[in-house]
Each structure stands twice: as structure tokens, then as C-alpha cells.
C-alpha atoms as a PDB file:
ATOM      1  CA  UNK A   1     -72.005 161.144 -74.168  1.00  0.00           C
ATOM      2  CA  UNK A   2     -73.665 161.262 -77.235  1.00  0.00           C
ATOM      3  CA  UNK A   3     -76.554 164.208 -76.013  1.00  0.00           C
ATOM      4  CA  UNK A   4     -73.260 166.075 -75.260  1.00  0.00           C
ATOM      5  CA  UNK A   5     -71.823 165.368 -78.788  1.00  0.00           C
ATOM      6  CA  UNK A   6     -74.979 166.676 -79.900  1.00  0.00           C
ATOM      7  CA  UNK A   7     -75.048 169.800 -78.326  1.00  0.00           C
ATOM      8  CA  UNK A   8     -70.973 170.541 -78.558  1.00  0.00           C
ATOM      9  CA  UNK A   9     -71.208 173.349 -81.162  1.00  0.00           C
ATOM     10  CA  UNK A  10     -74.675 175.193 -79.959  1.00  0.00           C
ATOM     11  CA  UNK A  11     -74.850 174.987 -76.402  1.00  0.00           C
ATOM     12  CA  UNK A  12     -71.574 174.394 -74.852  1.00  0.00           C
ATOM     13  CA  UNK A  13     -73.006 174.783 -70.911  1.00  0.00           C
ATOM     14  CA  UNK A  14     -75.713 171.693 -72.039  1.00  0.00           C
ATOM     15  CA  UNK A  15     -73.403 170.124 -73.362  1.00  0.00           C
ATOM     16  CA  UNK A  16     -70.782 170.004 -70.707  1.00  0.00           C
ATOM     17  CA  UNK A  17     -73.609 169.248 -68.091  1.00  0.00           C
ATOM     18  CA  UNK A  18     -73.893 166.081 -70.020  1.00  0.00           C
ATOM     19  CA  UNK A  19     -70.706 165.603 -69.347  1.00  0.00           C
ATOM     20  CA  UNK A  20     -70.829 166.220 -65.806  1.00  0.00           C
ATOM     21  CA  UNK A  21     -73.289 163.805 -65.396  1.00  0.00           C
ATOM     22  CA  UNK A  22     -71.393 160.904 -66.790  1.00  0.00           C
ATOM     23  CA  UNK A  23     -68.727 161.931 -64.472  1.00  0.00           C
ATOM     24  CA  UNK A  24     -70.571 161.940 -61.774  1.00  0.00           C
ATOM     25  CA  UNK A  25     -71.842 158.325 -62.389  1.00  0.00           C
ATOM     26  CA  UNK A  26     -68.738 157.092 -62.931  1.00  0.00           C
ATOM     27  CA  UNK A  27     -67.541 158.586 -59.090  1.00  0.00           C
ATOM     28  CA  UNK A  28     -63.802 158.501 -58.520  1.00  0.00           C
ATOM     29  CA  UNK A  29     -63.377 154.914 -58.746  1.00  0.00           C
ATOM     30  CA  UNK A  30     -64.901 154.191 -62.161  1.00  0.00           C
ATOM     31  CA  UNK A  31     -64.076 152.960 -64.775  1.00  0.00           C
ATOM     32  CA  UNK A  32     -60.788 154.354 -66.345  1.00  0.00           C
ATOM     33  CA  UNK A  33     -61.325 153.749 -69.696  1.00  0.00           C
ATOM     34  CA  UNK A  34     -65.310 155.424 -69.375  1.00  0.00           C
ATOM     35  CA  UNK A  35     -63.596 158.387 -67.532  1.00  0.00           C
ATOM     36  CA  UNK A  36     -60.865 158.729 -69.939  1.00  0.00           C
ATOM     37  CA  UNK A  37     -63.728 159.140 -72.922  1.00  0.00           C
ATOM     38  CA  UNK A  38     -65.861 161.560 -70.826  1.00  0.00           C
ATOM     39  CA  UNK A  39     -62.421 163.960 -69.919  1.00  0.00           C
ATOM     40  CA  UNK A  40     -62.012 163.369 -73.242  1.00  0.00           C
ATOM     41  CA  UNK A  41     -65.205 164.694 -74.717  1.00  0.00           C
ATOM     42  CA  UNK A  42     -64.573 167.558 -72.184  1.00  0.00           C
ATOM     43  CA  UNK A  43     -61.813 168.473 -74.040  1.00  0.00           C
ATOM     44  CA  UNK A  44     -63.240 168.877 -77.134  1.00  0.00           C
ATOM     45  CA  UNK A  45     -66.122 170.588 -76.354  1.00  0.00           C
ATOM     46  CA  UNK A  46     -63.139 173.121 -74.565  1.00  0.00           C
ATOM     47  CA  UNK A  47     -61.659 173.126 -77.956  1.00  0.00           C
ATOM     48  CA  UNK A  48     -64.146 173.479 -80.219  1.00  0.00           C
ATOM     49  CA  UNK A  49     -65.242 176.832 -78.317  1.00  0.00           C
ATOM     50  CA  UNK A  50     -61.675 178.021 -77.974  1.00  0.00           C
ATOM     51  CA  UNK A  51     -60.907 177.531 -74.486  1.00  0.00           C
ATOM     52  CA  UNK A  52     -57.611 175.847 -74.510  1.00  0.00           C
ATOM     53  CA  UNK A  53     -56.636 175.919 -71.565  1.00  0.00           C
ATOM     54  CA  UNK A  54     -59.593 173.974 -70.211  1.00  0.00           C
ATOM     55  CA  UNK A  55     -59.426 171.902 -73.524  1.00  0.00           C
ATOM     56  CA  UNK A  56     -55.894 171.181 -72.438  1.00  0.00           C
ATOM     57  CA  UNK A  57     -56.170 170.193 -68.925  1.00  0.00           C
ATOM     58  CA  UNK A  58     -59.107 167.766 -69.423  1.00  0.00           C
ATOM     59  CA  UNK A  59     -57.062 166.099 -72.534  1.00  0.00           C
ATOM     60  CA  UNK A  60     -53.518 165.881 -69.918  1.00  0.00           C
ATOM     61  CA  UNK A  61     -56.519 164.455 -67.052  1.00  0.00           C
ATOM     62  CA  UNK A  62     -57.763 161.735 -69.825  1.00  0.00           C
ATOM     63  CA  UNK A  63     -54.132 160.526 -71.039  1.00  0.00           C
ATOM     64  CA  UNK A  64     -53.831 160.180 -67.001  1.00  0.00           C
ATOM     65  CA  UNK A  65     -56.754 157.888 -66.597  1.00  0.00           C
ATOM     66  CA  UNK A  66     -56.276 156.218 -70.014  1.00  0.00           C
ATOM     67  CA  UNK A  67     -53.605 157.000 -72.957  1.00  0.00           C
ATOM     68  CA  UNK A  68     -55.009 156.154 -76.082  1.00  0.00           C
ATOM     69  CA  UNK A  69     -53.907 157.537 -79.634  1.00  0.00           C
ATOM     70  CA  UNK A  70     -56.771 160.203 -80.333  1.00  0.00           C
ATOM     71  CA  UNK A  71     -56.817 161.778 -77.004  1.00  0.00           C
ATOM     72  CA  UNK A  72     -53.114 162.169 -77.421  1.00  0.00           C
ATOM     73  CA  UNK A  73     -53.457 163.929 -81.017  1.00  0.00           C
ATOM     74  CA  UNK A  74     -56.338 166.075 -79.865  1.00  0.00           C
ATOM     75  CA  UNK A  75     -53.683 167.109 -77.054  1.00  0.00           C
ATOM     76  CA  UNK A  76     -50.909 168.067 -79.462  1.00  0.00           C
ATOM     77  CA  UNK A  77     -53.165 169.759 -81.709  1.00  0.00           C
ATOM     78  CA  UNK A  78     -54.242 171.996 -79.184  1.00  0.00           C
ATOM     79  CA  UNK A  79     -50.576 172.563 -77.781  1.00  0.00           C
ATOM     80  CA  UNK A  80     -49.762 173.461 -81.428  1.00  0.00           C
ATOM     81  CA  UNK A  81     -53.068 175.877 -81.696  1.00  0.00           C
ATOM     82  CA  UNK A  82     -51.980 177.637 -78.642  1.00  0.00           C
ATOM     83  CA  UNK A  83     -47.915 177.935 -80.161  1.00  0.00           C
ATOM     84  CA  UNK A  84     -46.432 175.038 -77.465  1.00  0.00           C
ATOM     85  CA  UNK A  85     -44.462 173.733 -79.868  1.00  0.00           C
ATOM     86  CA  UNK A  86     -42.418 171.872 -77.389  1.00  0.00           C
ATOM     87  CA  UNK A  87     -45.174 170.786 -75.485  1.00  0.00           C
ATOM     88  CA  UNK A  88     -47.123 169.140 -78.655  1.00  0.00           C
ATOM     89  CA  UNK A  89     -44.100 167.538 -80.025  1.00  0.00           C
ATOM     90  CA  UNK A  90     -43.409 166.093 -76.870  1.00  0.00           C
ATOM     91  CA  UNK A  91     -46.577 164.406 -77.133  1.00  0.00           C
ATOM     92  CA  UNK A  92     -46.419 162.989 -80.290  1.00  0.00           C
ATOM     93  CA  UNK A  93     -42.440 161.823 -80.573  1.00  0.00           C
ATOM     94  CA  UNK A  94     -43.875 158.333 -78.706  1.00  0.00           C
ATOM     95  CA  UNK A  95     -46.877 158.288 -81.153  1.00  0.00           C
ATOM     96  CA  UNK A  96     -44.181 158.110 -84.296  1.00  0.00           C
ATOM     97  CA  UNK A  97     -42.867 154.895 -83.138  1.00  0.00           C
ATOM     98  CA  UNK A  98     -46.009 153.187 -82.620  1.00  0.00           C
ATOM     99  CA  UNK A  99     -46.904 150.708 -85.279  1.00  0.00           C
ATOM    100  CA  UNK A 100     -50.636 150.346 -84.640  1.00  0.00           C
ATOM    101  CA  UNK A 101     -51.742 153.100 -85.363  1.00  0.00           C
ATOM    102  CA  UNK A 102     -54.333 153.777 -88.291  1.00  0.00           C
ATOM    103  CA  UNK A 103     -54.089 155.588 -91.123  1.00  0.00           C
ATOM    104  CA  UNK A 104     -55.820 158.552 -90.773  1.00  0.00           C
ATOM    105  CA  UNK A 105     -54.430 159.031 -87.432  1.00  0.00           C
ATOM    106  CA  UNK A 106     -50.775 158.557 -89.211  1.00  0.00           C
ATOM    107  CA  UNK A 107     -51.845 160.951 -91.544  1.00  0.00           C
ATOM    108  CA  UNK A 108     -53.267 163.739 -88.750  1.00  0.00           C
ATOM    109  CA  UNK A 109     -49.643 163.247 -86.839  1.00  0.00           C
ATOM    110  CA  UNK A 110     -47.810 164.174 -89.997  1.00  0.00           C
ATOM    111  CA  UNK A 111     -50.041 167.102 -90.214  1.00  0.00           C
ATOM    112  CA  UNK A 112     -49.528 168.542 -86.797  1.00  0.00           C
ATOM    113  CA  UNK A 113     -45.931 167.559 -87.182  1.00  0.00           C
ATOM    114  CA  UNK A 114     -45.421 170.296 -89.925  1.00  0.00           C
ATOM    115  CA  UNK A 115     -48.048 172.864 -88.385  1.00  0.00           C
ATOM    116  CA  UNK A 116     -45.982 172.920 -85.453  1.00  0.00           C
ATOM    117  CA  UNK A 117     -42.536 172.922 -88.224  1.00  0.00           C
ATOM    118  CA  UNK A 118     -44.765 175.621 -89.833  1.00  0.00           C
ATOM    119  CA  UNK A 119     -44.878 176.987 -86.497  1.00  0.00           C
ATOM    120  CA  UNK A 120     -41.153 177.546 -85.446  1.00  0.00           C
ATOM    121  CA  UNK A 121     -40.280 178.714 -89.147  1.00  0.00           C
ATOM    122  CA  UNK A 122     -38.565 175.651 -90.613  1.00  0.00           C
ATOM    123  CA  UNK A 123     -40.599 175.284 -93.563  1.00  0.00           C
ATOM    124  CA  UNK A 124     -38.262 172.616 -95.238  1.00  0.00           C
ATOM    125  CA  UNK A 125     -39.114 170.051 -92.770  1.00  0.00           C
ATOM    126  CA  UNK A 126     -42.647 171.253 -92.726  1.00  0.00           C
ATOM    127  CA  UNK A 127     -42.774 170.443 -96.115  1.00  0.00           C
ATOM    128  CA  UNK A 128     -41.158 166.902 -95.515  1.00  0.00           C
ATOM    129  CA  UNK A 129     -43.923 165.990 -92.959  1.00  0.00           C
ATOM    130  CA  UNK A 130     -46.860 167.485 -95.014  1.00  0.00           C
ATOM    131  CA  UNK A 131     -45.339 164.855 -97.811  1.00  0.00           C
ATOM    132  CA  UNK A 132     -45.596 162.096 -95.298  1.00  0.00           C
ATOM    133  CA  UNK A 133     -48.897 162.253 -94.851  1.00  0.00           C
ATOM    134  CA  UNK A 134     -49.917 162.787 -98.051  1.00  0.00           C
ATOM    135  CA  UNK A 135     -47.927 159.498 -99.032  1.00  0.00           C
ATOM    136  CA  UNK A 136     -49.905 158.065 -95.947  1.00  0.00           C
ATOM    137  CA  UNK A 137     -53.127 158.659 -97.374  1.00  0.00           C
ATOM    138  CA  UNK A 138     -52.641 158.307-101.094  1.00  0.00           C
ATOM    139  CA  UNK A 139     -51.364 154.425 -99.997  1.00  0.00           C
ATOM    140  CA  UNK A 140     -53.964 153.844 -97.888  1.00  0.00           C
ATOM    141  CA  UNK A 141     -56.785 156.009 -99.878  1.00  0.00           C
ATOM    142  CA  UNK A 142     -57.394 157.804 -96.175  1.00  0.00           C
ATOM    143  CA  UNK A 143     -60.947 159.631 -95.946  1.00  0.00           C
ATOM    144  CA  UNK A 144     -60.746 162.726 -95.242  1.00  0.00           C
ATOM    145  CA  UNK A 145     -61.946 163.758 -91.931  1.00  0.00           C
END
């Protein structure tokens, strides 16, 4: 996983052979969690070379295998990239409740929140969310990302 981290931005077909591999290893019955990260890294390599729809379906496949917290925002950030503003709120109303959830990760659902507010033209509540996460960080001192 890390050779295909390594090769995300300059060689995406190296990079998702990588990824291939580790899928293979894992077969169909492995390990959820390890199969979650690998979908996951699948994803992002989708995403960082603009294919969202692939970046989307191996993010929805990973969330199957395993939900966790990042996999969900990467998810909702690409909904809201690709102007499913339904779809990527729908994702993140569960994460708003949670109470484990760190910081920064706080901080980036505030932000999508008002990109997708942004998004569907109320700017008000855009605002309001933007604020939230800058009250987020500023309490915690957040790093940026």
C-alpha cells in the first residue's frame, strides 16, 4: 500500500497495480478491515486523477467491507465534487452525531458541509458551517492538512 501511495500522483496504472496486488492477496475472504484500506486507497488514487465515478464506487465498496470515519469523508467529498449534494449529505448526517471523532476530521465535515451549502446556493448556512469549523480548529489548534 505504501508503493501505491507513492506512485498515486505520477503513475496512476502502477499505482493501482499495487493495489491490485494487495487485493488479490487478501482473496475474497480476507480480512475486512485490510480490504476496506486497499478499496480505500483505490479510491483515492480514482480521485486524485479525477475519475469519480471509479473513486466513488471503490469508497461505497470500502464503507461495505469496513465503515470507518475517513473513508466516509473521502466519499462525501467526492459526492460534493461531482454536485450530489444529496448523496454527500446523506453520508455525513450520521458522522455529525458521532462523538469520537477527531478534530481535524470535525473540522473537514464542517467544510464539506458548507461546500455542498455553497453548492445548492444557501450561502447563510454555508457560512454557519465554515464558522464551525473554524471554531473547531482554533479550540483544538487543528493542523492544517
Amino acid at each position: 500500500m505504501d508503493s501505491a501511495e507513492y506512485y498515486k500522483k505520477t503513475d496512476i496504472a502502477g499505482s493501482i497495480d499495487f493495489v491490485a496486488q494487495s487485493l488479490e492477496v487478501l482473496g475474497t475472504d480476507g480480512d475486512k478491515d485490510q480490504l476496506a484500506k486497499s478499496l480505500t486507497k483505490l479510491g483515492e488514487i480514482y480521485l486524485h486523477h479525477k475519475q469519480y465515478d471509479l473513486a466513488i464506487d471503490n469508497f461505497e465498496d470500502a464503507l461495505k467491507a469496513n465503515k470507518t470515519i475517513a473513508t466516509s469523508l473521502m466519499l462525501a467529498r467526492t459526492y460534493e465534487i461531482t454536485d450530489q449534494f444529496d448523496a454527500a449529505e446523506k453520508v455525513l448526517k450520521p458522522l455529525e452525531k458521532l462523538k469520537n471523532m477527531v478534530p481535524y476530521q470535525r473540522v473537514e465535515l464542517y467544510e464539506i458541509f458548507g461546500d455542498i451549502k455553497k453548492g445548492t446556493g444557501d450561502i447563510q448556512l454555508a457560512v454557519d458551517y465554515y464558522n464551525e469549523g473554524l471554531k473547531v480548529a482554533s479550540r483544538t489548534k487543528s493542523p492544517p492538512r
